[in-house]
C-alpha atoms as a PDB file:
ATOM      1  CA  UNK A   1       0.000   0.000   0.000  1.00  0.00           C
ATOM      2  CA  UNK A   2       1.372   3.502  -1.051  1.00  0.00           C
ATOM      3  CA  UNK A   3       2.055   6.461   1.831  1.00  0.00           C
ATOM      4  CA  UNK A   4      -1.020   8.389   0.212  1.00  0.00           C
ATOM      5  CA  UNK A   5      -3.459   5.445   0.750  1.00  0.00           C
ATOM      6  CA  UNK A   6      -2.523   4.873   4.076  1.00  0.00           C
ATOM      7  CA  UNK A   7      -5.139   6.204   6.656  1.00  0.00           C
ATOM      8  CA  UNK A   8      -4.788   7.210   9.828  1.00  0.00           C
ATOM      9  CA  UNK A   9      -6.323   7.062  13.511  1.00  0.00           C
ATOM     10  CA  UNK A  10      -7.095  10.760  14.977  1.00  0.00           C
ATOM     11  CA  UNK A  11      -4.019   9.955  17.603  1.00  0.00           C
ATOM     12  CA  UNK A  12      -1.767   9.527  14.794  1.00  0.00           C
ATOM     13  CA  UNK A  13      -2.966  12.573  13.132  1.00  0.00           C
ATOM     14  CA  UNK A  14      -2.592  14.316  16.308  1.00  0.00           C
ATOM     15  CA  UNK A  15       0.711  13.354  16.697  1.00  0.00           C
ATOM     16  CA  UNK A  16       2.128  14.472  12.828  1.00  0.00           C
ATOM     17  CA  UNK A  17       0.583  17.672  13.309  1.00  0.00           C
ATOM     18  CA  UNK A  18       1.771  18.245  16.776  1.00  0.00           C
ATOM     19  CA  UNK A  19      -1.811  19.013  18.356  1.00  0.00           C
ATOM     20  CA  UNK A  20      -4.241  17.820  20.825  1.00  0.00           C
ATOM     21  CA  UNK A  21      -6.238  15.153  20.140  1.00  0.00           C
ATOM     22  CA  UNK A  22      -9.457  16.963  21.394  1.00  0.00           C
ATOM     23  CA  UNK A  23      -8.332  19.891  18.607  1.00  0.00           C
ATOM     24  CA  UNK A  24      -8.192  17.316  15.855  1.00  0.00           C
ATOM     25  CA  UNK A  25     -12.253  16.668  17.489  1.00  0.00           C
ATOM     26  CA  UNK A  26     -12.759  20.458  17.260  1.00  0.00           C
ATOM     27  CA  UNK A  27     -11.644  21.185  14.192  1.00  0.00           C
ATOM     28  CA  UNK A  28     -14.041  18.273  13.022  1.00  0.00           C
ATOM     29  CA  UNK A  29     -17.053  19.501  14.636  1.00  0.00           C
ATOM     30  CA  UNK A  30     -16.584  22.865  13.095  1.00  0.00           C
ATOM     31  CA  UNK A  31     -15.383  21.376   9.900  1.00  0.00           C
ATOM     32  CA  UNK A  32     -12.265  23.341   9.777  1.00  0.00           C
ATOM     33  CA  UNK A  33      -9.274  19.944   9.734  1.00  0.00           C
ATOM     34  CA  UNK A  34      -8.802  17.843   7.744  1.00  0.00           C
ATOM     35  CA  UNK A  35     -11.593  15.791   5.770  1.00  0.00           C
ATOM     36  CA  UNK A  36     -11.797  12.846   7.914  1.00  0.00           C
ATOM     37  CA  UNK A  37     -14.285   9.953   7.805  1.00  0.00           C
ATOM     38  CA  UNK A  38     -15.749   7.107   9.856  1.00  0.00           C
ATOM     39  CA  UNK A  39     -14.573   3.196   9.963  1.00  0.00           C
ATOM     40  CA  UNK A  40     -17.689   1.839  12.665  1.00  0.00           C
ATOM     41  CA  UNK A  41     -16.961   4.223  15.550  1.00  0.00           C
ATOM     42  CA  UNK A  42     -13.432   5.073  14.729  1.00  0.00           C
ATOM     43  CA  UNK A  43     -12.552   8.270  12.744  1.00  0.00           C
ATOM     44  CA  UNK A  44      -9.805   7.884   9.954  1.00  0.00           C
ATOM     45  CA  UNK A  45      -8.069  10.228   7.590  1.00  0.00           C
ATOM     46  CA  UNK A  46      -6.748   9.442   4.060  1.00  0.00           C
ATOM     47  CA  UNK A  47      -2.435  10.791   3.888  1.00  0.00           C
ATOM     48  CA  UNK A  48      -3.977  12.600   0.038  1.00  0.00           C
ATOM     49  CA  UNK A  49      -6.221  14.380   2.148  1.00  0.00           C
ATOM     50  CA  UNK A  50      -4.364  15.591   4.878  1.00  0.00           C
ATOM     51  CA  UNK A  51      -1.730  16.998   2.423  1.00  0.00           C
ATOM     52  CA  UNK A  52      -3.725  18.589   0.418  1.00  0.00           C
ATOM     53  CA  UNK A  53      -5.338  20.381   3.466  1.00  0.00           C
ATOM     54  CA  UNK A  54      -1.930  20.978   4.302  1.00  0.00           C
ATOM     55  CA  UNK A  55      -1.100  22.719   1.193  1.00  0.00           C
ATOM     56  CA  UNK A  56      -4.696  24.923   1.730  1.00  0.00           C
ATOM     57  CA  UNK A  57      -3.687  26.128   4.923  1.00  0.00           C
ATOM     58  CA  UNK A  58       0.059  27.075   3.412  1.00  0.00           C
ATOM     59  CA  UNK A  59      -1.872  28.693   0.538  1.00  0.00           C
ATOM     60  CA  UNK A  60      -3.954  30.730   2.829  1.00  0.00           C
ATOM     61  CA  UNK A  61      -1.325  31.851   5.396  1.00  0.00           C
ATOM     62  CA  UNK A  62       0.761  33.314   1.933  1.00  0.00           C
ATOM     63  CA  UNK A  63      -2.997  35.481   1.165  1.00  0.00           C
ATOM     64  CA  UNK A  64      -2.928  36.820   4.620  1.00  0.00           C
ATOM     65  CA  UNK A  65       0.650  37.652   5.196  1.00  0.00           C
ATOM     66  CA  UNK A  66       1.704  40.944   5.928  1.00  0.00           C
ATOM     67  CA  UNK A  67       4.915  43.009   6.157  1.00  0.00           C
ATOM     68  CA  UNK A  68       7.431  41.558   9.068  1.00  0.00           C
ATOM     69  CA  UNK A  69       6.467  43.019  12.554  1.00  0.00           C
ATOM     70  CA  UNK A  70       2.573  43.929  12.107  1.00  0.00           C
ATOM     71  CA  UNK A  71       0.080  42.076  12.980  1.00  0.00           C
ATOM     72  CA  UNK A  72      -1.733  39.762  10.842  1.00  0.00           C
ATOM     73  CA  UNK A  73      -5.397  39.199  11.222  1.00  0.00           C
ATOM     74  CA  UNK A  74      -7.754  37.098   9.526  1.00  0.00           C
ATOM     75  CA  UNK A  75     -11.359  37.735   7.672  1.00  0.00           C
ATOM     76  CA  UNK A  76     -13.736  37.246  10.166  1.00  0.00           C
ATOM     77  CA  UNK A  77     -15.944  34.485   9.791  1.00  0.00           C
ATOM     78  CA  UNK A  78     -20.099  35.011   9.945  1.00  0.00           C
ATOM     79  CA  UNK A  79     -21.876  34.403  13.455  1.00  0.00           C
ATOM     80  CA  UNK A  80     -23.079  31.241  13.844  1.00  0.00           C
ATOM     81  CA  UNK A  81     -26.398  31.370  13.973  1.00  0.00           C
ATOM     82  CA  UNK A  82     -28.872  29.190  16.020  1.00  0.00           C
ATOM     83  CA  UNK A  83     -32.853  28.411  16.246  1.00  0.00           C
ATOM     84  CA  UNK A  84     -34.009  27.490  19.914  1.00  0.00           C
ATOM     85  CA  UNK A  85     -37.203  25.552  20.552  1.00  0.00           C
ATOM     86  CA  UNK A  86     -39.145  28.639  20.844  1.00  0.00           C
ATOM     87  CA  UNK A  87     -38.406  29.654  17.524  1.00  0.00           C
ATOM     88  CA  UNK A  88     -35.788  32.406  18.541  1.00  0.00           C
ATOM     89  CA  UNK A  89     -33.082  33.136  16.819  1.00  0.00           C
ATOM     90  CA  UNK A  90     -29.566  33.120  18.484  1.00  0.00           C
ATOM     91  CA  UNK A  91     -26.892  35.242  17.354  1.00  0.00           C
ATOM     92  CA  UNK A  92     -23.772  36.553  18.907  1.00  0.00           C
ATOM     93  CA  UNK A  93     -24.958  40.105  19.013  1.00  0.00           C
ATOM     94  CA  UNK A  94     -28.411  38.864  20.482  1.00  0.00           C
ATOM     95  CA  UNK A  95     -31.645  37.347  20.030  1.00  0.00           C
ATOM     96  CA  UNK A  96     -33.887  37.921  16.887  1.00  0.00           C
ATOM     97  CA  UNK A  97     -37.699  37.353  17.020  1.00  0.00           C
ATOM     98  CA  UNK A  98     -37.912  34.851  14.082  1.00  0.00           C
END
């Protein structure tokens, strides 16, 4: 089996990337990692898709990099936005009669 078909376990993935476990999780849940998919109740990545998310975030960081000593700050992403049981809407500036 080649490198780029191997997959791999979300400790393993943790480990090559240096982070957390529970961040590998996080990034998941908000769907910001690595495409990752389910084997039964285990969670595996493919090695083709974790470099090519690899070479996303290098290709980003190079679009929002900035002359040496400023600071560097990122587009801001939309609220999240949430419905309650009561129909409400949820926002991070408040709640919106829906």
């Amino acid at each position: 089996m080649e490198r780029l078909d191997r997959l791999l376990s979300v400790g393993e993935l943790a480990g090559y990337l240096g982070v957390p476990v529970a961040t590998l999780y996080a990034w998941r849940y908000r769907g910001e990692g690595p495409p990752g998919f389910r084997v039964g109740r285990h969670v595996r990545y493919r090695w083709s898709d974790i470099q090519t998310w690899i070479t996303g975030r290098l290709e980003d960081d190079r679009l929002v990099s900035v002359a040496p000593g400023t600071v560097r700050k990122r587009p801001n992403k939309p609220a999240a936005v949430a419905t309650s049981w009561s129909g409400h809407r949820h926002t991070d500036s408040g709640m919106v009669q829906s």
